[in-house]
C-alpha atoms as a PDB file:
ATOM      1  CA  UNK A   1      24.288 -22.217  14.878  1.00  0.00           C
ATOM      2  CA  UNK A   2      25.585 -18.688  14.855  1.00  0.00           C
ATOM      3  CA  UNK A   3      25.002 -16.122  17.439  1.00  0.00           C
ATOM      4  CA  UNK A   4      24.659 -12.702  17.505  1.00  0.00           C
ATOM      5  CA  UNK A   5      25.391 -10.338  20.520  1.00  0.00           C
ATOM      6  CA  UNK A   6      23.177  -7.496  21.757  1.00  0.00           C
ATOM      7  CA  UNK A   7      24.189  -4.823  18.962  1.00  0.00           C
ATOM      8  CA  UNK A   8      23.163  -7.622  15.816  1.00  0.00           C
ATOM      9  CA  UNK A   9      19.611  -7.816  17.557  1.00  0.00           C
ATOM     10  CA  UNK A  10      17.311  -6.543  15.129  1.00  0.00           C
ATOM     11  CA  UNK A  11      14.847  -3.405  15.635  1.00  0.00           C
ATOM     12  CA  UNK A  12      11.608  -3.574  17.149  1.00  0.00           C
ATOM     13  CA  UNK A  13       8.702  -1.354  17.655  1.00  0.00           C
ATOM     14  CA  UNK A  14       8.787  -0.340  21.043  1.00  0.00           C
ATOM     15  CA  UNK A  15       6.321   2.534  22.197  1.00  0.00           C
ATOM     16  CA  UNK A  16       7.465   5.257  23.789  1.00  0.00           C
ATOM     17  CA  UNK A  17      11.146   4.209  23.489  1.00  0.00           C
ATOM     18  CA  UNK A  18      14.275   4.731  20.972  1.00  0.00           C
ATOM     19  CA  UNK A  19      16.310   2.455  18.931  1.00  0.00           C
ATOM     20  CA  UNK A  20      19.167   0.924  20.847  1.00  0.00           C
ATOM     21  CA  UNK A  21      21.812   2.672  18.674  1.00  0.00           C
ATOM     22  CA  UNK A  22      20.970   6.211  20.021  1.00  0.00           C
ATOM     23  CA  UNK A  23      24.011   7.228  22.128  1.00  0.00           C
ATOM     24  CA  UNK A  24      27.283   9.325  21.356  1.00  0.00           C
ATOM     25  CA  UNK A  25      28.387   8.169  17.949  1.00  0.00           C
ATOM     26  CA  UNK A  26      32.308   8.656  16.761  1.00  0.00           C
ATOM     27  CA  UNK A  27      32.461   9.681  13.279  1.00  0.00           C
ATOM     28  CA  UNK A  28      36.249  10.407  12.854  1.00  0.00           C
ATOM     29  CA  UNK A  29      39.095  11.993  14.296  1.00  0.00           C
ATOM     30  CA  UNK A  30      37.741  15.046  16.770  1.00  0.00           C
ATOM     31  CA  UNK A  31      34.218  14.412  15.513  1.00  0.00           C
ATOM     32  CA  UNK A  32      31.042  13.121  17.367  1.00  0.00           C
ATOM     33  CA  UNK A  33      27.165  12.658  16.439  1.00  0.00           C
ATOM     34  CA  UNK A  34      24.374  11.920  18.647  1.00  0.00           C
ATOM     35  CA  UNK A  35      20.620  12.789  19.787  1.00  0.00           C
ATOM     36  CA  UNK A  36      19.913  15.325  22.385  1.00  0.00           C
ATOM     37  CA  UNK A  37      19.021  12.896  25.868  1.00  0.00           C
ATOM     38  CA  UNK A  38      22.527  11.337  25.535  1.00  0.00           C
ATOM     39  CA  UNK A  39      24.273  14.649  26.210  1.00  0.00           C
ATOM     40  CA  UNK A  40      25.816  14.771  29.931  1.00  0.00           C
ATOM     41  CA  UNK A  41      28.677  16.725  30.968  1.00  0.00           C
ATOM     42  CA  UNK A  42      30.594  13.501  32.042  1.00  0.00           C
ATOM     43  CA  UNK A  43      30.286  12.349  28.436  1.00  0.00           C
ATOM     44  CA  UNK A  44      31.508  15.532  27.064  1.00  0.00           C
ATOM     45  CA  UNK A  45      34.571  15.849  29.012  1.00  0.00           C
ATOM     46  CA  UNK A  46      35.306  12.350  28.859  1.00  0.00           C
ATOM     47  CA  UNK A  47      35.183  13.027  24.517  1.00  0.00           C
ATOM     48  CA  UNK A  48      37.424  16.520  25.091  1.00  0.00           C
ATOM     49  CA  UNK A  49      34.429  17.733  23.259  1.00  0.00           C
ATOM     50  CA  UNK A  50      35.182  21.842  23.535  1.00  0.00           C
ATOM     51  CA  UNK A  51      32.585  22.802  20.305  1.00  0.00           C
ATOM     52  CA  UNK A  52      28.936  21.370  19.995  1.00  0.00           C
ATOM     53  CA  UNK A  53      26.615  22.597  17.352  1.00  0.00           C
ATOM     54  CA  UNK A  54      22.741  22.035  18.446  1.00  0.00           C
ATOM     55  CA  UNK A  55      20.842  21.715  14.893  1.00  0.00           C
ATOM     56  CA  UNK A  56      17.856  22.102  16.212  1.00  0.00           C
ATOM     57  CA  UNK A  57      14.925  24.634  16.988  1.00  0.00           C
ATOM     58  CA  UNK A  58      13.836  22.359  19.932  1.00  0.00           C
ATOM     59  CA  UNK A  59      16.355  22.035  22.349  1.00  0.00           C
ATOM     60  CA  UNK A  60      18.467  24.536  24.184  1.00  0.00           C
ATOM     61  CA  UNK A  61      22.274  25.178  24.315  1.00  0.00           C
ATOM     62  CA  UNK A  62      23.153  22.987  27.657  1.00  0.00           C
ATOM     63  CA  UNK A  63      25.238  24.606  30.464  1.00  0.00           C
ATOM     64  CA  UNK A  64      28.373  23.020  29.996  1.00  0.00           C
ATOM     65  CA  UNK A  65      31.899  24.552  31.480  1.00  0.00           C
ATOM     66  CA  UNK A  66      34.474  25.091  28.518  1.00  0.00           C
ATOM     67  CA  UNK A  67      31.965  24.383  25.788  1.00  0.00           C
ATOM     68  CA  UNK A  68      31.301  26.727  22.689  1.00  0.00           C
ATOM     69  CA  UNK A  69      27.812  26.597  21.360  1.00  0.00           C
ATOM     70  CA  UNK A  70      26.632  27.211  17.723  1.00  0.00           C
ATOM     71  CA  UNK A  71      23.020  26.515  17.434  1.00  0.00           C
ATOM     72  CA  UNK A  72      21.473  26.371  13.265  1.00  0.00           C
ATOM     73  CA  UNK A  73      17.942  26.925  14.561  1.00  0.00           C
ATOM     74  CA  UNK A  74      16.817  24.539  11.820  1.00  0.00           C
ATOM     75  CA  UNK A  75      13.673  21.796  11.480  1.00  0.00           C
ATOM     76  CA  UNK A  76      13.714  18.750   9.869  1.00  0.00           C
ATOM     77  CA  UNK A  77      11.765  19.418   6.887  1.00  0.00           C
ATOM     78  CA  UNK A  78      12.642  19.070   3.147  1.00  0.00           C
ATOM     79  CA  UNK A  79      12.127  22.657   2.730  1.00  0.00           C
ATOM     80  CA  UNK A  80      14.883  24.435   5.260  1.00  0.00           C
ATOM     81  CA  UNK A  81      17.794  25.560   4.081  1.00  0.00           C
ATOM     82  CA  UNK A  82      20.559  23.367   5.529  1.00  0.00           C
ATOM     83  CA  UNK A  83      23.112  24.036   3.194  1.00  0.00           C
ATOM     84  CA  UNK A  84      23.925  27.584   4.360  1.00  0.00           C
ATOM     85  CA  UNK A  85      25.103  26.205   7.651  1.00  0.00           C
ATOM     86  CA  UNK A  86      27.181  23.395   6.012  1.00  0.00           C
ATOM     87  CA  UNK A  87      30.580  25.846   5.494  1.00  0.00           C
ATOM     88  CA  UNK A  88      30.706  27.299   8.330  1.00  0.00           C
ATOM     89  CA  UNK A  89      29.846  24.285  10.837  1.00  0.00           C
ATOM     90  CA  UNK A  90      32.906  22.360   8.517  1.00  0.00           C
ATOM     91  CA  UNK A  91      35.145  24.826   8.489  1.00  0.00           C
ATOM     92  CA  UNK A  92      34.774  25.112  12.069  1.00  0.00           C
ATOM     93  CA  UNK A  93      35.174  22.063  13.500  1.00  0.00           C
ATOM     94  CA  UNK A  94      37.898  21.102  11.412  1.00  0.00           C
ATOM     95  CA  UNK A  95      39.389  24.712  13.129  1.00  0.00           C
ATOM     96  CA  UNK A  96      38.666  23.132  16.490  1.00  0.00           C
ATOM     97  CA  UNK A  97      40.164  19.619  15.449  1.00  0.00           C
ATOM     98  CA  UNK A  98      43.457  21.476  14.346  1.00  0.00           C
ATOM     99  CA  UNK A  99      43.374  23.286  17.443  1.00  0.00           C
ATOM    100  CA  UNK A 100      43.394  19.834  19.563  1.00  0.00           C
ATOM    101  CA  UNK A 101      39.981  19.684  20.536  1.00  0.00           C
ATOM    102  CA  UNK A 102      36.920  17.507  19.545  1.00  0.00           C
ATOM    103  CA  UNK A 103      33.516  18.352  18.067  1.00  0.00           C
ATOM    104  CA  UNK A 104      30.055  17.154  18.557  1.00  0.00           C
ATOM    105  CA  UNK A 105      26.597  18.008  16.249  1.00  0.00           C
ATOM    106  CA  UNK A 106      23.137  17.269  17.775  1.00  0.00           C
ATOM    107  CA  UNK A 107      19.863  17.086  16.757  1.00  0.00           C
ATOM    108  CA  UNK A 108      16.750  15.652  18.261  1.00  0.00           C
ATOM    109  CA  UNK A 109      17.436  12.147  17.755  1.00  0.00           C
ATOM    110  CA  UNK A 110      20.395  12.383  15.628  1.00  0.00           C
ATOM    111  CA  UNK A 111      18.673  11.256  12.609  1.00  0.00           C
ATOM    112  CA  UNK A 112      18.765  13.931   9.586  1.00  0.00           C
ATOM    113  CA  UNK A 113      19.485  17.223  10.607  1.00  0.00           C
ATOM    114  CA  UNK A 114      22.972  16.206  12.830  1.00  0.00           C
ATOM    115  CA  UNK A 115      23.742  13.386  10.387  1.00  0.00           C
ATOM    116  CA  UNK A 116      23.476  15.981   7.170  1.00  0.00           C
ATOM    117  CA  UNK A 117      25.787  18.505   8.620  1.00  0.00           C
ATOM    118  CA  UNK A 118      28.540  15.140   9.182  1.00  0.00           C
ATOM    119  CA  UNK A 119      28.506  14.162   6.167  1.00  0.00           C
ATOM    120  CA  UNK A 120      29.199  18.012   4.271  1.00  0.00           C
ATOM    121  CA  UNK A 121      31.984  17.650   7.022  1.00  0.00           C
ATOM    122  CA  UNK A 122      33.617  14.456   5.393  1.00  0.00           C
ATOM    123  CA  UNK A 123      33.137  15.249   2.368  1.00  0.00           C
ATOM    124  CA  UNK A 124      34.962  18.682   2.568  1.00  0.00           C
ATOM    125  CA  UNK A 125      37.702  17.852   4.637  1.00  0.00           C
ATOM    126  CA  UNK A 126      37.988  14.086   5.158  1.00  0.00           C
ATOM    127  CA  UNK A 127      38.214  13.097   1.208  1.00  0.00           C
ATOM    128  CA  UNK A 128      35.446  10.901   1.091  1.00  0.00           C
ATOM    129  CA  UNK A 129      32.499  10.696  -1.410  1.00  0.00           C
ATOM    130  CA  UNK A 130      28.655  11.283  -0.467  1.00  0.00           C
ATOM    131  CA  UNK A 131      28.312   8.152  -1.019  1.00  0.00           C
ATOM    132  CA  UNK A 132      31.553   7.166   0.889  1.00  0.00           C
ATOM    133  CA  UNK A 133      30.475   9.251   3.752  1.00  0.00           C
ATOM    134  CA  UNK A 134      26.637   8.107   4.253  1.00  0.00           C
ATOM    135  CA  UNK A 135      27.980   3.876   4.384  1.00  0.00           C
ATOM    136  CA  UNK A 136      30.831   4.479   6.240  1.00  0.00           C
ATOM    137  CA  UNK A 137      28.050   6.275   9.276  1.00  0.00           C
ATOM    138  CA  UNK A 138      25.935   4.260   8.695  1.00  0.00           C
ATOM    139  CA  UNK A 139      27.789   1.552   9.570  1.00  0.00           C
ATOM    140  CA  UNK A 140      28.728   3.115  12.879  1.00  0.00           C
ATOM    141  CA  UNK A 141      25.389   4.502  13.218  1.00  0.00           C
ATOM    142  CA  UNK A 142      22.682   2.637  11.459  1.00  0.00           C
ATOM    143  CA  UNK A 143      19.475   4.643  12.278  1.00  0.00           C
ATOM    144  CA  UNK A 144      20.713   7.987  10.178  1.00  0.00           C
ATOM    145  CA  UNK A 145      18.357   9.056   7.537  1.00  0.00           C
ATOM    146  CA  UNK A 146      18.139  12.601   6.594  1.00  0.00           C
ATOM    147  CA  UNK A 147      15.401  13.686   4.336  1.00  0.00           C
ATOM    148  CA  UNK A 148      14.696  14.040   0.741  1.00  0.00           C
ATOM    149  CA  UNK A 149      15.681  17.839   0.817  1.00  0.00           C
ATOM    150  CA  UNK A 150      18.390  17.650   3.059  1.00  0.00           C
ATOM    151  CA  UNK A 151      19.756  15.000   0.643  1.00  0.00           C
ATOM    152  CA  UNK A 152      19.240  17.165  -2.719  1.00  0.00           C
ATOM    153  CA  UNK A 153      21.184  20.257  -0.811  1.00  0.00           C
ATOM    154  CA  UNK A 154      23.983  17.537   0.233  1.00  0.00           C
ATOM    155  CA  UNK A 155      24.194  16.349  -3.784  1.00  0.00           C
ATOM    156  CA  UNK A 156      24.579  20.110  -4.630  1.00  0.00           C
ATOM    157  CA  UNK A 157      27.304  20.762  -1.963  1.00  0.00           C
ATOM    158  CA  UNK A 158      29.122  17.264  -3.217  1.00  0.00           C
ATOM    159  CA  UNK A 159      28.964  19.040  -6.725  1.00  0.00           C
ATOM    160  CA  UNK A 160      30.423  22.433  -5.275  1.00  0.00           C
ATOM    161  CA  UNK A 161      33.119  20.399  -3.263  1.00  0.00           C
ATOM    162  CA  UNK A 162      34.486  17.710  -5.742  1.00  0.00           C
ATOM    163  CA  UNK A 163      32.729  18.578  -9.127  1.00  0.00           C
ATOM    164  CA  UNK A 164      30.889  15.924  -9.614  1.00  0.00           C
ATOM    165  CA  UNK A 165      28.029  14.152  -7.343  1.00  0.00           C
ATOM    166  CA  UNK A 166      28.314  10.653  -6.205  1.00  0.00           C
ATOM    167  CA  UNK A 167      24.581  10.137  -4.960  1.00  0.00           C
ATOM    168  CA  UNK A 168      21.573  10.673  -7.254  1.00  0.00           C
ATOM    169  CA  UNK A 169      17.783  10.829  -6.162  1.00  0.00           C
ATOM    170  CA  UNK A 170      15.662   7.992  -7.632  1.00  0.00           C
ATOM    171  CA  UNK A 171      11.662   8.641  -7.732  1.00  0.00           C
ATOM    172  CA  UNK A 172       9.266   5.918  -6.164  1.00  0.00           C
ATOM    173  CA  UNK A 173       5.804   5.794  -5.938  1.00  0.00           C
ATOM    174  CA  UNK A 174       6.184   7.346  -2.473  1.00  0.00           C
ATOM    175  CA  UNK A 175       8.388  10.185  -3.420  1.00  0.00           C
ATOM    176  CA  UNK A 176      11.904  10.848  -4.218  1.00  0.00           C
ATOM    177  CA  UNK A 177      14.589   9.335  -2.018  1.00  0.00           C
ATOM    178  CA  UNK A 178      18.890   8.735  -2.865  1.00  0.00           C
ATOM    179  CA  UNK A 179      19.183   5.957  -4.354  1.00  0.00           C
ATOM    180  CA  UNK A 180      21.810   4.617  -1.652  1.00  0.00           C
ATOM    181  CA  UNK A 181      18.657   4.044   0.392  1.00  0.00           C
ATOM    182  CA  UNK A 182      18.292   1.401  -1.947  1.00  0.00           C
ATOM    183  CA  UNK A 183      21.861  -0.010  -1.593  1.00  0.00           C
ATOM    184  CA  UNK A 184      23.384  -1.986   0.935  1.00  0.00           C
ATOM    185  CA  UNK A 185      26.839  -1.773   2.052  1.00  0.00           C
ATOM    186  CA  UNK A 186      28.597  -5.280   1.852  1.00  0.00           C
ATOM    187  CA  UNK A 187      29.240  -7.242   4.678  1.00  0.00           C
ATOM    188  CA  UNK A 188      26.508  -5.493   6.673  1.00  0.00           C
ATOM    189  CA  UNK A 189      23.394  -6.780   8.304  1.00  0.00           C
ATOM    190  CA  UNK A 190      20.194  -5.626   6.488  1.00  0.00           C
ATOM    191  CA  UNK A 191      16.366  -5.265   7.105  1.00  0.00           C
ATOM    192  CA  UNK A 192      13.178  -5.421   5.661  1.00  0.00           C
ATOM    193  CA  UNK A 193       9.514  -4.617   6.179  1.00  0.00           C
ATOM    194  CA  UNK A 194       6.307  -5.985   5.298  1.00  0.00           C
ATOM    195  CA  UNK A 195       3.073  -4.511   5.584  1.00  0.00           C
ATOM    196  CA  UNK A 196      -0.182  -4.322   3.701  1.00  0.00           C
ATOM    197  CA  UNK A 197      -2.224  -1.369   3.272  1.00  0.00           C
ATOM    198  CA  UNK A 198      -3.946   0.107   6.859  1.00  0.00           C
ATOM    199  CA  UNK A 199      -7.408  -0.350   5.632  1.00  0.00           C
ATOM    200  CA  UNK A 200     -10.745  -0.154   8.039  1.00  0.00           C
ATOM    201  CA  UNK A 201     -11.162   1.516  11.081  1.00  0.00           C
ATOM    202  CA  UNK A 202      -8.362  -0.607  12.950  1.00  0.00           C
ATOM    203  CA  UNK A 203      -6.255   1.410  14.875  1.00  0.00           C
ATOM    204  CA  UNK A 204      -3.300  -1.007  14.789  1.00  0.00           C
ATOM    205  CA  UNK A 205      -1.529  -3.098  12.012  1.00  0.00           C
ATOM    206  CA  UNK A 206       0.550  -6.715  12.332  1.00  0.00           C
ATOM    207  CA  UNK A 207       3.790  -6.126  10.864  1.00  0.00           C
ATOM    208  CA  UNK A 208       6.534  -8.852  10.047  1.00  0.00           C
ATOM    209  CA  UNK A 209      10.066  -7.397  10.199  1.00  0.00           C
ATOM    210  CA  UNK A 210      12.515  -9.438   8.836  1.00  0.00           C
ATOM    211  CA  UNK A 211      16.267  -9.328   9.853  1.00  0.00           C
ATOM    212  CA  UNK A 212      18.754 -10.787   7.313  1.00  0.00           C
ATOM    213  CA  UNK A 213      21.973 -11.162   9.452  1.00  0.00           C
ATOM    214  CA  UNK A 214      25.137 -11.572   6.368  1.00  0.00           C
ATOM    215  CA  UNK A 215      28.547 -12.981   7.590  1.00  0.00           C
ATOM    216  CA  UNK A 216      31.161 -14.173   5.611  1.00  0.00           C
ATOM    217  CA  UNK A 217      30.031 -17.936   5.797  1.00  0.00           C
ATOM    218  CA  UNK A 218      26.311 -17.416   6.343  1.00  0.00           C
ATOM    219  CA  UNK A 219      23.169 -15.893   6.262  1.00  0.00           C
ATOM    220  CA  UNK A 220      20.086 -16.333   7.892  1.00  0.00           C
ATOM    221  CA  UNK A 221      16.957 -14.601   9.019  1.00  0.00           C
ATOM    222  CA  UNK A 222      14.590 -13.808  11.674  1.00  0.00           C
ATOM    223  CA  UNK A 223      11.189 -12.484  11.796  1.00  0.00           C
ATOM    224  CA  UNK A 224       9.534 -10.941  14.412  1.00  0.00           C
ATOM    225  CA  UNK A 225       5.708  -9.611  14.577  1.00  0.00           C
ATOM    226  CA  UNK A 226       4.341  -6.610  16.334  1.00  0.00           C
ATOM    227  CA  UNK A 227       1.368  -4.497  16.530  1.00  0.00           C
ATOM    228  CA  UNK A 228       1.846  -1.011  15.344  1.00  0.00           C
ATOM    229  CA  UNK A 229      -0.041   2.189  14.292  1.00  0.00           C
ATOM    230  CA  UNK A 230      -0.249   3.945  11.671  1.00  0.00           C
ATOM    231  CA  UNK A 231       1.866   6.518  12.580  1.00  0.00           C
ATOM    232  CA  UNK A 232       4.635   4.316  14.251  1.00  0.00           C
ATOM    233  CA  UNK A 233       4.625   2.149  11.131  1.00  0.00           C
ATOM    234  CA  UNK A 234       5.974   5.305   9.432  1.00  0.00           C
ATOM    235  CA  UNK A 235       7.973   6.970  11.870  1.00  0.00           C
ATOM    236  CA  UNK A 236      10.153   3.551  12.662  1.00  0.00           C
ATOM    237  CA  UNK A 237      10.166   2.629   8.863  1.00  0.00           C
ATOM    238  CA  UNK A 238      12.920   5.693   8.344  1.00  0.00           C
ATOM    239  CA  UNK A 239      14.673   3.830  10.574  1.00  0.00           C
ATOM    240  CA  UNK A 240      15.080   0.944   8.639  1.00  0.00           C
ATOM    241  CA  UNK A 241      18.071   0.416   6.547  1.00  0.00           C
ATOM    242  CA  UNK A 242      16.299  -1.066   3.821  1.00  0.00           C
ATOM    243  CA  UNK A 243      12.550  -1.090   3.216  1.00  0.00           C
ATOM    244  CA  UNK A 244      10.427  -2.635   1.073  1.00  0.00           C
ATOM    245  CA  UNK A 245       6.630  -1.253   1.564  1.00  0.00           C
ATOM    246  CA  UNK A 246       4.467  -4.559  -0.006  1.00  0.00           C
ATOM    247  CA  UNK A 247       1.868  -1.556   0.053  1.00  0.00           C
ATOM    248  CA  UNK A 248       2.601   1.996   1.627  1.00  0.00           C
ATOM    249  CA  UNK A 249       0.671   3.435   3.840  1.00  0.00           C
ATOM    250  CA  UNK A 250      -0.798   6.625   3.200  1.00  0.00           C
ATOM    251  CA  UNK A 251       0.516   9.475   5.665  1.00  0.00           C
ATOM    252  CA  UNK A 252      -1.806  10.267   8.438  1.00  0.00           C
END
């Protein structure tokens, strides 16, 4: 039987807590991603991280000694305007990497607003695709998903960069989303969701989750089922790699 250590175990819905991949992620060379609560000082020197940029409204600058601060005061909605900070945050940190030092982006949870400002950084100055850029994360760090508008802005700066986009949005029933959403990287272990429609006055909803671990001589699955609500349904589904809504849930 194959076996699968603690970071193959698939997702669950856990409330009140984060998914297990949250922590410092290494992108590249003199580049780091990760969600506010994993910041500490020991971290940070341990990293030779001397630049952070905080993409967030949220959270505050921390106080940490040798550190230069750049903060986007941005949300995570569709409708900001990411892609004025995309330049400047790249050119930067690939300043700081030439300099010898290492660079770190935050958001909140290091989900969409960190994770969009990475990948205009590879694809400026590490010669990789959109589309190169998003798999290769997501491999390291599977829970990224920045949103629809985020993504359009990324396609446009792709276009500016390299002339040509390597990403396209596909329309759904629920809305636009890139279509690599839809893909899955080879080799890589994959998920799925099923849950009917929320109907009634029921506050929660049994959902089966099924985790399709690939290797190169097998593949297998395992299904677990939790109680959810409405709102957790959605909020954990952008966390899932690949998603397949038997019925989608209307938005609270």
């Amino acid at each position: 039987m194959a076996s699968t250590d603690s970071n193959d175990l698939p997702l669950t819905f856990h409330r009140g807590h984060t998914p297990h991949s949250m922590d410092i992620t290494r992108v590249c060379d003199g580049l780091y991603l990760s969600d506010f609560d994993s910041l500490t000082e020991e971290k940070i020197q341990a990293r030779n991280i001397s630049f952070i940029v905080n993409a967030t409204t949220e959270k505050p600058n921390l106080d940490f000694l040798n550190v230069e601060f750049m903060k986007l005061d941005i949300y995570d909605s569709p409708a900001e305007n990411i892609r004025q900070f995309m330049d400047v945050c790249a050119d930067k940190i690939r300043a700081v990497k030439e300099a010898g030092g290492c660079s770190l982006i935050h958001c909140a949870f290091g989900v969409s607003r960190s994770v969009t400002i990475c990948l205009a950084y590879l694809v400026k100055y590490e010669g990789k695709t959109l589309r190169e850029a998003y798999f290769d994360l997501k491999y390291r760090r599977p829970i990224i998903r920045p949103n629809e508008g985020f993504w359009k802005q990324l396609i446009s700066f792709e276009i500016d960069v390299k002339g040509k986009a390597s990403v396209k949005m596909a329309v759904y029933p629920m809305g636009s989303m890139p279509d690599v959403y839809k893909s899955v990287r080879p080799g890589t272990n994959s998920f799925k969701v099923s849950c009917s429609e929320f109907t009634g006055k029921s506050r929660f909803k049994k959902v089966k989750m099924i985790y399709t671990v690939r290797s190169a001589y097998s593949m297998f699955n395992v299904s677990i089922f939790t109680l959810v609500t409405k709102s957790e349904y959605l909020y954990w589904y952008s966390f899932i790699h690949s998603g397949d809504l038997n019925s989608a849930p209307s938005g609270d």
